[in-house]
Structure formats: structure tokens, C-alpha cells
C-alpha atoms as a PDB file:
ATOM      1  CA  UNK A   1      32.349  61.655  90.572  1.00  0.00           C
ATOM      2  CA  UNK A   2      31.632  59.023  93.255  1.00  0.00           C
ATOM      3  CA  UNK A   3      35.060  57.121  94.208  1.00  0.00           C
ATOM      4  CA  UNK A   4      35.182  54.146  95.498  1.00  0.00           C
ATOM      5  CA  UNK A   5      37.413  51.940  97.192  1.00  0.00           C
ATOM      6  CA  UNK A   6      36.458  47.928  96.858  1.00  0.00           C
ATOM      7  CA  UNK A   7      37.053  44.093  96.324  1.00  0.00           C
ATOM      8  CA  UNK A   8      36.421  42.090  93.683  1.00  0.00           C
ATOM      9  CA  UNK A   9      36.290  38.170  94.722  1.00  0.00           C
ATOM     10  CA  UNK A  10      38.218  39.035  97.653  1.00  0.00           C
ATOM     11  CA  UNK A  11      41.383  40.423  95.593  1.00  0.00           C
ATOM     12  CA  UNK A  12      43.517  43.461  96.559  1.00  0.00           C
ATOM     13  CA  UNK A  13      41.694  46.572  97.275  1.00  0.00           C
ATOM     14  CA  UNK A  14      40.796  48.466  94.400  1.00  0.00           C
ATOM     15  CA  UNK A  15      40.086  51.979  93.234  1.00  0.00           C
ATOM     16  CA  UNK A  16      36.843  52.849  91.280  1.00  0.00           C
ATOM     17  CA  UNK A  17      34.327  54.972  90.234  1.00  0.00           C
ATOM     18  CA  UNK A  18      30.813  54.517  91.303  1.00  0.00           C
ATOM     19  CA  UNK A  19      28.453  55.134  88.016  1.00  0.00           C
ATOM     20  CA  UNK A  20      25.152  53.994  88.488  1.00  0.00           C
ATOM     21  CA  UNK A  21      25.287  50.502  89.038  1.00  0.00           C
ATOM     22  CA  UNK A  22      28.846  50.027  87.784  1.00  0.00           C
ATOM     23  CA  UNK A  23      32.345  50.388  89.205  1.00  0.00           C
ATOM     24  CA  UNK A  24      34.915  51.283  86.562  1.00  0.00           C
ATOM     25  CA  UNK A  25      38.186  50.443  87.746  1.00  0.00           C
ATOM     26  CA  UNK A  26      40.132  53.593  87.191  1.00  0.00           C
ATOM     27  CA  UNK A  27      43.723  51.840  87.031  1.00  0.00           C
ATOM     28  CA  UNK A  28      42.431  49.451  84.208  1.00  0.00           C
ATOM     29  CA  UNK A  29      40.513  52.704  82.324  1.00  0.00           C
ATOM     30  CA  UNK A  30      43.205  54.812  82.497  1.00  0.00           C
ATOM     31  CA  UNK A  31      45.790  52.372  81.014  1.00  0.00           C
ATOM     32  CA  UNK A  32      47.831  52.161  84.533  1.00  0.00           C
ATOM     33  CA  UNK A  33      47.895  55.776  84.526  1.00  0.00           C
ATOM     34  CA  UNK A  34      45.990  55.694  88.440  1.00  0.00           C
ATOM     35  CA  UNK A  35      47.173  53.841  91.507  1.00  0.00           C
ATOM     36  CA  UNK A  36      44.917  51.181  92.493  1.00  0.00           C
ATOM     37  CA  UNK A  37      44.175  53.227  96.030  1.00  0.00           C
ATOM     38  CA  UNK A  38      42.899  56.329  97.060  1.00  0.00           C
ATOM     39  CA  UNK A  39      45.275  57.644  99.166  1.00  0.00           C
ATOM     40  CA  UNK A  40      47.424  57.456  96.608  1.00  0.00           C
ATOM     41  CA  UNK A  41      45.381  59.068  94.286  1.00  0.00           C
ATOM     42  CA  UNK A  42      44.661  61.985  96.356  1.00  0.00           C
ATOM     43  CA  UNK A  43      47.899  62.631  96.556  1.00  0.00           C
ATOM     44  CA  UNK A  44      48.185  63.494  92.811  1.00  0.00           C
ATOM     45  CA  UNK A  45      45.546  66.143  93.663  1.00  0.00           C
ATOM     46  CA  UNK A  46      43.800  67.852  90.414  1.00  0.00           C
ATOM     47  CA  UNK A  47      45.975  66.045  87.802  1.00  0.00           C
ATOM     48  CA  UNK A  48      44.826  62.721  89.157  1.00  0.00           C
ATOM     49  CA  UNK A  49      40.717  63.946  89.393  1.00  0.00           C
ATOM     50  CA  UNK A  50      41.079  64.938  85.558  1.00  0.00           C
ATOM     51  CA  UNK A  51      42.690  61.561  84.941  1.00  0.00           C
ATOM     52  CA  UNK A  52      39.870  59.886  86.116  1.00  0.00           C
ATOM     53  CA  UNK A  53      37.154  62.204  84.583  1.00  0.00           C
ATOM     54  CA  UNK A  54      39.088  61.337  81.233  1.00  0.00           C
ATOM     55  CA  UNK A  55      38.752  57.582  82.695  1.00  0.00           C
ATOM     56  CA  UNK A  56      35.114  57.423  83.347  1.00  0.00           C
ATOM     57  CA  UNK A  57      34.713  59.056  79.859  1.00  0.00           C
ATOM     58  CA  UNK A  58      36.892  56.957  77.730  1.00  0.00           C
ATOM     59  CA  UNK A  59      35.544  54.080  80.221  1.00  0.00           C
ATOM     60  CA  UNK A  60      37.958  51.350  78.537  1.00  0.00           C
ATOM     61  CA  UNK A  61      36.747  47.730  77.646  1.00  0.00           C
ATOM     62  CA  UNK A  62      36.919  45.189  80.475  1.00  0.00           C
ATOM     63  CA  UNK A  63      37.371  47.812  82.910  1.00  0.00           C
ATOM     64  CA  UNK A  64      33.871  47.473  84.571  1.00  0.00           C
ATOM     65  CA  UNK A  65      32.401  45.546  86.944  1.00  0.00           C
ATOM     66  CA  UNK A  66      28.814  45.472  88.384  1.00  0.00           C
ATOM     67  CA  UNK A  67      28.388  46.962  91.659  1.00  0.00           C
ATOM     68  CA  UNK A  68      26.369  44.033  92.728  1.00  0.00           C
ATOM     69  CA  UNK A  69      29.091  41.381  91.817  1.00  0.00           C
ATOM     70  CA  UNK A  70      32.084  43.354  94.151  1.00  0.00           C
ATOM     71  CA  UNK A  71      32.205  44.365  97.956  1.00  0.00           C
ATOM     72  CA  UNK A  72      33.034  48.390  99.116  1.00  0.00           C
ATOM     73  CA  UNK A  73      35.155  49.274 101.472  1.00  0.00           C
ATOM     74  CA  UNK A  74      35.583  52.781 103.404  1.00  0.00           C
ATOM     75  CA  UNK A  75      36.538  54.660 100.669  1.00  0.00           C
ATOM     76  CA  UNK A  76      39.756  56.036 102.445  1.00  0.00           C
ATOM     77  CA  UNK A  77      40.369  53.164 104.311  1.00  0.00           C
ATOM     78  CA  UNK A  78      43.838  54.145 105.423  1.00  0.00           C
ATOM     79  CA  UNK A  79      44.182  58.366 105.804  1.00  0.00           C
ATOM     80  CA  UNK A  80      47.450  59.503 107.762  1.00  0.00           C
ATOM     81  CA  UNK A  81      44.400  60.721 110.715  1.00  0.00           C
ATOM     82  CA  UNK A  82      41.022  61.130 111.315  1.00  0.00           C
ATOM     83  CA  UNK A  83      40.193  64.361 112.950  1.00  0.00           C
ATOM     84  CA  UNK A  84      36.950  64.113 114.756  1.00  0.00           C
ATOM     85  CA  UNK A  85      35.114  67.499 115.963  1.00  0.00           C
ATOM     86  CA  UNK A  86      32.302  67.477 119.148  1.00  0.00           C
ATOM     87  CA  UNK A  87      29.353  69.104 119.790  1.00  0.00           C
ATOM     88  CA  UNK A  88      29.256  70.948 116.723  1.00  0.00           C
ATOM     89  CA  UNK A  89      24.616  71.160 116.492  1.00  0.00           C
ATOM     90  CA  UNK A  90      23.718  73.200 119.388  1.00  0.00           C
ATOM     91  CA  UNK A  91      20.664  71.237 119.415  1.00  0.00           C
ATOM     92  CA  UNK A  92      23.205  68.421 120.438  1.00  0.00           C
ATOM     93  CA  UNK A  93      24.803  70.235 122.654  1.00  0.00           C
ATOM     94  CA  UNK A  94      21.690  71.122 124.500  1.00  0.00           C
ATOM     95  CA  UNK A  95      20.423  67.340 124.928  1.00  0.00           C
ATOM     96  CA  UNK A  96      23.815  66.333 126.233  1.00  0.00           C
ATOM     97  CA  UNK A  97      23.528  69.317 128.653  1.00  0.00           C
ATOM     98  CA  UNK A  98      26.746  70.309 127.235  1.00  0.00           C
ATOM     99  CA  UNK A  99      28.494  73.818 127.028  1.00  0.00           C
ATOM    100  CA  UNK A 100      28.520  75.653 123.859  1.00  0.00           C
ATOM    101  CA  UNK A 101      32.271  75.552 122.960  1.00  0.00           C
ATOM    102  CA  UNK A 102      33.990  78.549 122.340  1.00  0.00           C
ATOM    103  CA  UNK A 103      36.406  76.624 120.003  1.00  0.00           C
ATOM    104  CA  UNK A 104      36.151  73.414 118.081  1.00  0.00           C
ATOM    105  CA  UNK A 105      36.122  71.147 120.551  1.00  0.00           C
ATOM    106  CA  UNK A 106      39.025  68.135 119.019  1.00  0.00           C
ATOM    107  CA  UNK A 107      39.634  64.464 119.403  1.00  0.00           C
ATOM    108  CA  UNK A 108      40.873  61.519 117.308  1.00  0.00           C
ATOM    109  CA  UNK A 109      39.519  57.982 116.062  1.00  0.00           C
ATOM    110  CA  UNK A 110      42.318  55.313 115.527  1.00  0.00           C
ATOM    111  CA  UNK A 111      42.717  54.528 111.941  1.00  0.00           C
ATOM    112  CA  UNK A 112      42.081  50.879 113.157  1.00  0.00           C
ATOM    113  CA  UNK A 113      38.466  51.690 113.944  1.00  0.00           C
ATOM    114  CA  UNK A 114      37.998  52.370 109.727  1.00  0.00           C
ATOM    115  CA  UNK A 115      35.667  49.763 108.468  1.00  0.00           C
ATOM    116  CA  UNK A 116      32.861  50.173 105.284  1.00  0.00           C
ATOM    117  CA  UNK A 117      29.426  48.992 103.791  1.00  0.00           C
ATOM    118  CA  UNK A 118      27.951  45.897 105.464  1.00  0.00           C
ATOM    119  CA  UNK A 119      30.746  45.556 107.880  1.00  0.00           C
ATOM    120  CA  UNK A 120      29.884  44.798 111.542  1.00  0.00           C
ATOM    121  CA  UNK A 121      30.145  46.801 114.448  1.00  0.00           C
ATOM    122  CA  UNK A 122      31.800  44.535 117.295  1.00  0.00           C
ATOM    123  CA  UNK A 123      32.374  45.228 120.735  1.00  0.00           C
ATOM    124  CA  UNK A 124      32.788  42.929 123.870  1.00  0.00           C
ATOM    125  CA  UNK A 125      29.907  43.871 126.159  1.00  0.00           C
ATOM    126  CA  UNK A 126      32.925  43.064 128.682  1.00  0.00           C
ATOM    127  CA  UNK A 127      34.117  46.626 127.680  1.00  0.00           C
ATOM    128  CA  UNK A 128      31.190  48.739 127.126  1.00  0.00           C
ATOM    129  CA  UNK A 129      27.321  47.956 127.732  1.00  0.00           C
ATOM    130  CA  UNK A 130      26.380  51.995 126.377  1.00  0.00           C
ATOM    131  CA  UNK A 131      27.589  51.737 122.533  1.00  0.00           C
ATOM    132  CA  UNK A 132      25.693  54.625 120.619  1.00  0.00           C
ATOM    133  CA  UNK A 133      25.078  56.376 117.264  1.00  0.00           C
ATOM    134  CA  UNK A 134      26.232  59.649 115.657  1.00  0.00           C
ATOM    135  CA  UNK A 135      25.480  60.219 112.096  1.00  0.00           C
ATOM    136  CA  UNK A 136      28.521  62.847 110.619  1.00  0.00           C
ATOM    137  CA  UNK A 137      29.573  64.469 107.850  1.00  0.00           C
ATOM    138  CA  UNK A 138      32.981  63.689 106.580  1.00  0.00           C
ATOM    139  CA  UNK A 139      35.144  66.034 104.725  1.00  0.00           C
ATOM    140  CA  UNK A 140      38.180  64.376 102.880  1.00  0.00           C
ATOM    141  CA  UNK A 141      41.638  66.629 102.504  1.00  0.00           C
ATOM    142  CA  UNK A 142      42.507  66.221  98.747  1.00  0.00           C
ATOM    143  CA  UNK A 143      45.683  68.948  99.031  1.00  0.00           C
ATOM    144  CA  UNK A 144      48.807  69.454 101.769  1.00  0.00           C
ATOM    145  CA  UNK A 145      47.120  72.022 104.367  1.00  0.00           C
ATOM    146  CA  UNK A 146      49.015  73.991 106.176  1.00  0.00           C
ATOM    147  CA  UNK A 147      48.463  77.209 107.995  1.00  0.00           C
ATOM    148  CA  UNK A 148      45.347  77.851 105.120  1.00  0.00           C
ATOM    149  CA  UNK A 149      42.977  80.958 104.981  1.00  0.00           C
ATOM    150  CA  UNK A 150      39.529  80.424 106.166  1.00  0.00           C
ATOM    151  CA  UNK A 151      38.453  82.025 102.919  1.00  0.00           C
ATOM    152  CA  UNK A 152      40.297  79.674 100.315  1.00  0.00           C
ATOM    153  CA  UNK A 153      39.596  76.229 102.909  1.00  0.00           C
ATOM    154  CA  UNK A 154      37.344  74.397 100.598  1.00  0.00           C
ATOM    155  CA  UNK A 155      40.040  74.539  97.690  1.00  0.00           C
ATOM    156  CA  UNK A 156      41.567  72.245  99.805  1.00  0.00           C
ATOM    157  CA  UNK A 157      38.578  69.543 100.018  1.00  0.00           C
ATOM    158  CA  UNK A 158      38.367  66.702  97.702  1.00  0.00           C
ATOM    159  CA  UNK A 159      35.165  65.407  98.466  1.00  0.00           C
ATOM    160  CA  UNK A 160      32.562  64.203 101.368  1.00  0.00           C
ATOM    161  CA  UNK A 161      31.645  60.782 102.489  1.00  0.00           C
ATOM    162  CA  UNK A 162      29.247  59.874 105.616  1.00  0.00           C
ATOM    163  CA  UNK A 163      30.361  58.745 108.821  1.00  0.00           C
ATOM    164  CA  UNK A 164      29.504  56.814 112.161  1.00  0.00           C
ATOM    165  CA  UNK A 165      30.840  57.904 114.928  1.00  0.00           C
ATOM    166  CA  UNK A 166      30.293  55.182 117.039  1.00  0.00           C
ATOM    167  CA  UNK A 167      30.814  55.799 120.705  1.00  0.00           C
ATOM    168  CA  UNK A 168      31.058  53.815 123.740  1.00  0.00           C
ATOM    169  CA  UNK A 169      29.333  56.776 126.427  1.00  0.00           C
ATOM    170  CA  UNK A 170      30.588  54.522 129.373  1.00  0.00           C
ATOM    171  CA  UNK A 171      34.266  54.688 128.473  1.00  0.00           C
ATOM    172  CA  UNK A 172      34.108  58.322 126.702  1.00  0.00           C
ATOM    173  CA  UNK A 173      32.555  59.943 129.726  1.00  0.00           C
ATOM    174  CA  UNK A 174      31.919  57.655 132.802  1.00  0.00           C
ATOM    175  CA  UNK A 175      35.224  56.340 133.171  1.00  0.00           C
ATOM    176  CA  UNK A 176      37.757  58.357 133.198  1.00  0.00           C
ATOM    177  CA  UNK A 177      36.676  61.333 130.164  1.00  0.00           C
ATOM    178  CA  UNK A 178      38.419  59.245 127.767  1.00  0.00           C
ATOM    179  CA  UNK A 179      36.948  60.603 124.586  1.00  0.00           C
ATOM    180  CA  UNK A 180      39.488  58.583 122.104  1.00  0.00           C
ATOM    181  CA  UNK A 181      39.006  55.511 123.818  1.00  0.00           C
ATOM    182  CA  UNK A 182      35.400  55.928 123.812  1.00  0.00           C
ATOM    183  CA  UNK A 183      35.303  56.569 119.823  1.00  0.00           C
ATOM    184  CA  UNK A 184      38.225  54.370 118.671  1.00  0.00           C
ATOM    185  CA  UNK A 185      37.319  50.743 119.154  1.00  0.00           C
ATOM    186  CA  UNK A 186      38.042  48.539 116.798  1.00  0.00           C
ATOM    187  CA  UNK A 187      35.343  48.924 113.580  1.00  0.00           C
ATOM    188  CA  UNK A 188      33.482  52.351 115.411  1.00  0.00           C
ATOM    189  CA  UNK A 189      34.447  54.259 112.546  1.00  0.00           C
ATOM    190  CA  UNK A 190      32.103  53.219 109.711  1.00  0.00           C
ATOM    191  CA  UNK A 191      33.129  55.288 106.443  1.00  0.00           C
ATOM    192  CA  UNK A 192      31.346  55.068 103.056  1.00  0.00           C
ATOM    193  CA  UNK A 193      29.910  54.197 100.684  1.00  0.00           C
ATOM    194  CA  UNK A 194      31.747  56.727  98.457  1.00  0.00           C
ATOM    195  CA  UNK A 195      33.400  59.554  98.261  1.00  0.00           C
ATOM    196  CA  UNK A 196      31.848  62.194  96.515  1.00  0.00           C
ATOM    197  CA  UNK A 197      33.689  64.715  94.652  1.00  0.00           C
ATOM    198  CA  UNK A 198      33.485  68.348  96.088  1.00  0.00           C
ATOM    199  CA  UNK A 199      31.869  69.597  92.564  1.00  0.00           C
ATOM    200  CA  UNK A 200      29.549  67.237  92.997  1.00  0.00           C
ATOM    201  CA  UNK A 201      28.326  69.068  96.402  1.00  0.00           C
ATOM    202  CA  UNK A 202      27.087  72.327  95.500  1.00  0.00           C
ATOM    203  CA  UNK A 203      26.805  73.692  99.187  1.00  0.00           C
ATOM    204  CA  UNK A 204      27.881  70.927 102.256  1.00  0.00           C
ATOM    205  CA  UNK A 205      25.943  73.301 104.220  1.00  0.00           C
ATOM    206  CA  UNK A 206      22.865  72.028 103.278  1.00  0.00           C
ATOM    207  CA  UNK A 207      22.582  67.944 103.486  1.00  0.00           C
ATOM    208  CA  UNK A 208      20.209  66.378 105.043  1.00  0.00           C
ATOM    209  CA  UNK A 209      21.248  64.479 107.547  1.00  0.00           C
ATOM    210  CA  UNK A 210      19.980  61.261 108.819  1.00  0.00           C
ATOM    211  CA  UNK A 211      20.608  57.923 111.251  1.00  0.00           C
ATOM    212  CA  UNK A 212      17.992  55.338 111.113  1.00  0.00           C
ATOM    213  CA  UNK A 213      18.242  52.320 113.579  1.00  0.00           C
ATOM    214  CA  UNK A 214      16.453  49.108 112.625  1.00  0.00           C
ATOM    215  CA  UNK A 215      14.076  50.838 110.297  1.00  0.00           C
ATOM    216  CA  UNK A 216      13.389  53.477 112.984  1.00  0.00           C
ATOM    217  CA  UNK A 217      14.555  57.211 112.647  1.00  0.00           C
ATOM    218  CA  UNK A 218      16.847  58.657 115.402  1.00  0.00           C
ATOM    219  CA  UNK A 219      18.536  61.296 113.786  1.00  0.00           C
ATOM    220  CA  UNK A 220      17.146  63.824 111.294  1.00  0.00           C
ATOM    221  CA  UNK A 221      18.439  67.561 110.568  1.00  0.00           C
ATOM    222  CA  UNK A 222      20.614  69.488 108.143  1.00  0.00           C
ATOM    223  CA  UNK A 223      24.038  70.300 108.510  1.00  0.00           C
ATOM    224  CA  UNK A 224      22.970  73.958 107.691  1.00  0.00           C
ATOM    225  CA  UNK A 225      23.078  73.411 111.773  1.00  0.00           C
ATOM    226  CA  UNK A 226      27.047  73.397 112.222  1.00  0.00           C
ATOM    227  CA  UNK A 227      28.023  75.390 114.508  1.00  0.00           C
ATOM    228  CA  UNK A 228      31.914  75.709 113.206  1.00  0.00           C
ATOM    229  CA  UNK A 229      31.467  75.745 109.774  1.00  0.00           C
ATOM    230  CA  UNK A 230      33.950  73.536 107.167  1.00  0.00           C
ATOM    231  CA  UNK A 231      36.010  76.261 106.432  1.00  0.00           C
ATOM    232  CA  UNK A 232      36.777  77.636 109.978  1.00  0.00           C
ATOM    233  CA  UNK A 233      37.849  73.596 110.551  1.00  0.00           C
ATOM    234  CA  UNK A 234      39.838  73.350 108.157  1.00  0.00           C
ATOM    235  CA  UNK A 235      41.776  76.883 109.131  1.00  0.00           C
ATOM    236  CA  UNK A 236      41.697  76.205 112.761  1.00  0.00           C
ATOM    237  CA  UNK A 237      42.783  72.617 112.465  1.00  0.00           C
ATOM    238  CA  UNK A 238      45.907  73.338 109.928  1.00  0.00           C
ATOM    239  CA  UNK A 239      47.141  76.250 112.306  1.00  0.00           C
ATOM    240  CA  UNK A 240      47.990  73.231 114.531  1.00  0.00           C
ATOM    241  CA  UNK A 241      49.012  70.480 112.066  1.00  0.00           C
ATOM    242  CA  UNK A 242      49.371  69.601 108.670  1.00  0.00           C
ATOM    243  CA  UNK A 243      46.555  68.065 106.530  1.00  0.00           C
ATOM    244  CA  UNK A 244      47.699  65.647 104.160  1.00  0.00           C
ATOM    245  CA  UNK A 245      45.418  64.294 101.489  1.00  0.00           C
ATOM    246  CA  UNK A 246      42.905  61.626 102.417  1.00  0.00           C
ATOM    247  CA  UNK A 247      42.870  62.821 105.768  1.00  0.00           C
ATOM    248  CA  UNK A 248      38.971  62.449 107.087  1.00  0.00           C
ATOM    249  CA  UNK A 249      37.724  65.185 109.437  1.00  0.00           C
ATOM    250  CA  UNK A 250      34.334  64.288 110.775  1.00  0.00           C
ATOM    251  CA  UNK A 251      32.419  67.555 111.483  1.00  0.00           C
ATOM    252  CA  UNK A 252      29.961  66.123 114.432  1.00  0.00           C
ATOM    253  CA  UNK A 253      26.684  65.019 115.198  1.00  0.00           C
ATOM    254  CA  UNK A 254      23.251  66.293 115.517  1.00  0.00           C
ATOM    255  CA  UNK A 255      20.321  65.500 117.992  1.00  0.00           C
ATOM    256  CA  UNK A 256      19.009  62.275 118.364  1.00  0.00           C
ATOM    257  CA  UNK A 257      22.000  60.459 119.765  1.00  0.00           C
ATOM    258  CA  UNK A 258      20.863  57.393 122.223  1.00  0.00           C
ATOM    259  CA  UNK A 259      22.493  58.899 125.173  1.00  0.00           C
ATOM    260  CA  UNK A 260      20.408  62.240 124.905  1.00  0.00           C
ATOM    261  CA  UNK A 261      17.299  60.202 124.922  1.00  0.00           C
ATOM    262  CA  UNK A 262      15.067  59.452 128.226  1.00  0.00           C
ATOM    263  CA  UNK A 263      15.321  57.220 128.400  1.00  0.00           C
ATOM    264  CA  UNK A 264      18.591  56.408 127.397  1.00  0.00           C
ATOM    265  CA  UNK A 265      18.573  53.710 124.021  1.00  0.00           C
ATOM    266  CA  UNK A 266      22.273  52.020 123.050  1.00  0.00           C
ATOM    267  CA  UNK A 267      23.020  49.480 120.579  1.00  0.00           C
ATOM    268  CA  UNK A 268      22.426  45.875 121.014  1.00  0.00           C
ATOM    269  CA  UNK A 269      23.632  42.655 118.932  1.00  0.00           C
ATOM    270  CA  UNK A 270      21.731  42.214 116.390  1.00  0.00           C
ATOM    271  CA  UNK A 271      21.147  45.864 115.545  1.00  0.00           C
ATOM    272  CA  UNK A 272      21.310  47.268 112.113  1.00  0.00           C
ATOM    273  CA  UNK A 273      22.341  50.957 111.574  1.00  0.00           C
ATOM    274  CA  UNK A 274      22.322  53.473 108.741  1.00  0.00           C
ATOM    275  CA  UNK A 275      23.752  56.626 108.572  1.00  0.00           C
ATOM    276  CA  UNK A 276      22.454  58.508 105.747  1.00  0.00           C
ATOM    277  CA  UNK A 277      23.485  62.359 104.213  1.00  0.00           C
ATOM    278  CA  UNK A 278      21.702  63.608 101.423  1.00  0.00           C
ATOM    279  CA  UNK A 279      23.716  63.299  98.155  1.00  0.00           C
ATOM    280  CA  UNK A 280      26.325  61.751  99.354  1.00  0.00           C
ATOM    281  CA  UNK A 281      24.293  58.425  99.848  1.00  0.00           C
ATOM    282  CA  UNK A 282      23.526  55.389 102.605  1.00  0.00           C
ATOM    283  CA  UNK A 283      26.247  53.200 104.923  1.00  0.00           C
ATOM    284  CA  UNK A 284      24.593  50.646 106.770  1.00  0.00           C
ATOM    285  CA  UNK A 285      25.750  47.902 109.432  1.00  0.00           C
ATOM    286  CA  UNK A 286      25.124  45.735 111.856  1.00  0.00           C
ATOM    287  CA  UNK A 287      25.680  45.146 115.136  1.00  0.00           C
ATOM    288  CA  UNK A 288      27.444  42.280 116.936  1.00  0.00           C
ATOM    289  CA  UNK A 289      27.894  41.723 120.821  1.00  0.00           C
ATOM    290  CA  UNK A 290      31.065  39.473 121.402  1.00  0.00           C
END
């Protein structure tokens, strides 16, 4: 399935499932059975993913909506944390003239950064003049993780969306290494457009992966290219912490970011970006200065 989290004439978020050019709202087709939000759902883990299988199928009268008529919104759009993970492509690593990391290499992005499809990214050029790019692959917790076995991690995943990890180089690196401030501006964290069920992904290992900036391409590889693979992650991250469900973890970028470039290219007003995996589908926005 393809979940979705989105408005409808500017009401209450809502939860839904993406089918072709429909959204079936899964608390109508269900009969009130489903929450109207995703973290919510999540939370009822494989109980709640059969409920709205049995949804879709049933698909109940009046509980559809054209996908042109609403707006989406990240499809998580409020997880307990986003785990972010850095220079996981070696070919990254090598244009940022970067260390290979022994370990995942871990930071944060503010929940407050979370914004979806067609929403700008904003930034006051007072702050940061060296916003940039990085296309990522998103992995969504769907079950409590805790201390988990690298060998059973991907029981544990309920889907994967696409991500932008927008960063502002000046204030992650030139400033003061402040990675978190760097990556968690308000609206750097574009999520979307839907989150796709895990059974839907028959290997994550093997998306294309792509970032195109107005119309031109500036990122394009596979994530057959991770160097710490999902499951390692997942293990290494819930030896820490707990993972609830809906947490995002974002998995890192490949080559092609606008700071590895000579020379360097950042993001102006007026910009459009899209961040693209294979599958999994297309999140575009724009950029505004101000």
C-alpha cells in the first residue's frame, strides 16, 4: 500500500491510501475502525496494516476522494524523532573529503523542520547564504525497537518514504560543527509523498536514487551504495534508544551534493527541487529566500 497523510479543503489532517489517482480515507472505509493519523496507526502495528488492506478492498462508498482535489502532507508528519545518518555513499564521502566512518556516523533533524509535497523551503539568507540538497532514503519504524538483532531488523520496518535533507553547509560545518543546527531549520526536512509499505519494496537495497534541481540532475545512484546497511541501523541505533513506531531514520546521501561540486552550487529563491527514489515516488518544492 501507499499511505498517505493529507487535507481535504483545508480540514484536519487525514489518513489515506494512495491508489492510483484516488485517496481512500481509511477511517471512513473501515467504518471508524482506523485513526485518522499515522502515527497512530502505526502504533497498532500488523492488526492496523490488515485493517486497511481489508479497507482498500471493501473501499466503502463516499470514502474516496481524488488525489487532484486534496493536498499531501509528510506522511508522518509528527514521529517521536527523526534519526538522520552521514556519510553513508563512500562516493559522498570522498567528494566531501570526508573520513570513512568506522560507525554510523548520528545526528538529529527537529520534528519542526517536517514539511510535505509542494511546501516551500524558507530560510532567511540572514542565517545561511550555503543551503544545499541531499536526496535520502527514509525508513519508517512500524514496531517498539529495542535492543533488536541485526538479522530480524527489517521485521521492524513499516515502510519507506523519500527525504530531503536540506542543509545549511555554513552553519553545519563553518560555524561552529553544528550538524543539527545546520539540518534542522524550520521546513529542511521535506518528507513524502507516501509511505510505501515494506511488502511493497522487494529489496531497499536497490532504488534508484535521484535529486533533480530546476529540471537539472544533481544526484543519481542506487542505494545498493550504503555503506551501513538498514539492518545494521536499525540494530546499532536501538542498542542506544528505543524506536517507537513512525519514527523516520534517514539513511544518507549520495554524490552530487552542491557543496562537493567545484564549484560549489547552493540553493537560491526561486529554486525548485525534487528528490526522487525509485518506487517509492517524487517530492518536489520550492525554494524561498526571506
Amino acid at each position: 500500500m501507499k499511505l498517505v497523510t493529507y487535507q481535504s479543503n483545508a480540514g484536519d489532517a487525514q489518513l489515506g491510501a494512495l491508489v492510483g489517482d484516488q485517496v481512500i480515507n481509511l477511517a471512513q472505509a473501515s467504518g471508524g475502525k482506523l485513526p485518522s493519523d499515522m502515527r497512530s496507526f502505526l502504533e497498532l502495528g500488523d492488526a492496523g496494516l490488515q485493517a486497511a488492506r481489508d479497507a482498500v478492498d471493501g473501499n466503502a462508498a463516499g470514502a474516496t476522494v481524488a488525489l487532484a482535489d486534496v493536498k499531501l502532507l509528510a506522511p508522518i508528519p509528527n514521529p517521536s524523532k527523526v534519526v538522520a545518518i552521514g556519510l553513508n555513499y563512500m562516493d559522498h564521502i570522498l567528494e566531501t573529503n570526508s573520513k570513512v566512518p568506522a560507525i554510523p556516523i548520528m545526528f538529529t533533524k527537529y520534528t519542526t523542520s517536517i514539511i510535505g509535497q509542494g511546501d516551500a523551503i524558507r530560510w532567511d539568507p540572514a542565517e545561511t547564504a550555503k543551503v544545499d540538497w541531499e536526496v535520502e532514503l527514509a525508513v519508517v519504524i512500524g514496531k517498539r525497537a529495542y535492543r533488536v538483532a541485526e538479522e530480524n531488523a527489517l521485521d521492524y520496518v513499516a515502510g519507506y518514504t523519500v527525504c530531503n535533507d536540506v542543509s545549511a553547509r555554513d552553519l553545519q560545518s563553518e560555524k561552529g560543527d553544528q550538524w543539527i543546527r545546520g539540518k534542522s531549520l524550520d521546513t529542511f526536512c521535506p518528507l513524502g509523498p507516501a509511505l510505501v509499505t515494506s511488502d511493497e519494496v522487494a529489496d531497499p537495497h536497490n532504488l534508484g536514487i535521484r535529486c533533480i534541481v530546476n529540471g537539472e540532475t544533481m544526484q543519481d545512484s542506487n542505494t545498493s551504495q550504503l555503506l551501513f546497511k538498514i539492518p545494521h541501523l536499525i540494530a546499532y541505533l536501538s542498542r542506544a534508544f528505543t524506536l517507537l513506531p513512525g519514527d523516520v531514520i534517514i539513511t544518507g546521501t549520495p554524490p552530487g551534493v552542491g557543496a562537493g561540486r567545484k564549484p560549489p552550487v547552493f540553493l537560491k529563491g526561486g529554486d525548485v527541487v525534487t528528490v526522487e527514489i525509485d518506487g517509492l515516488g517524487q517530492l518536489t518544492n520550492p525554494c524561498v529566500e526571506g
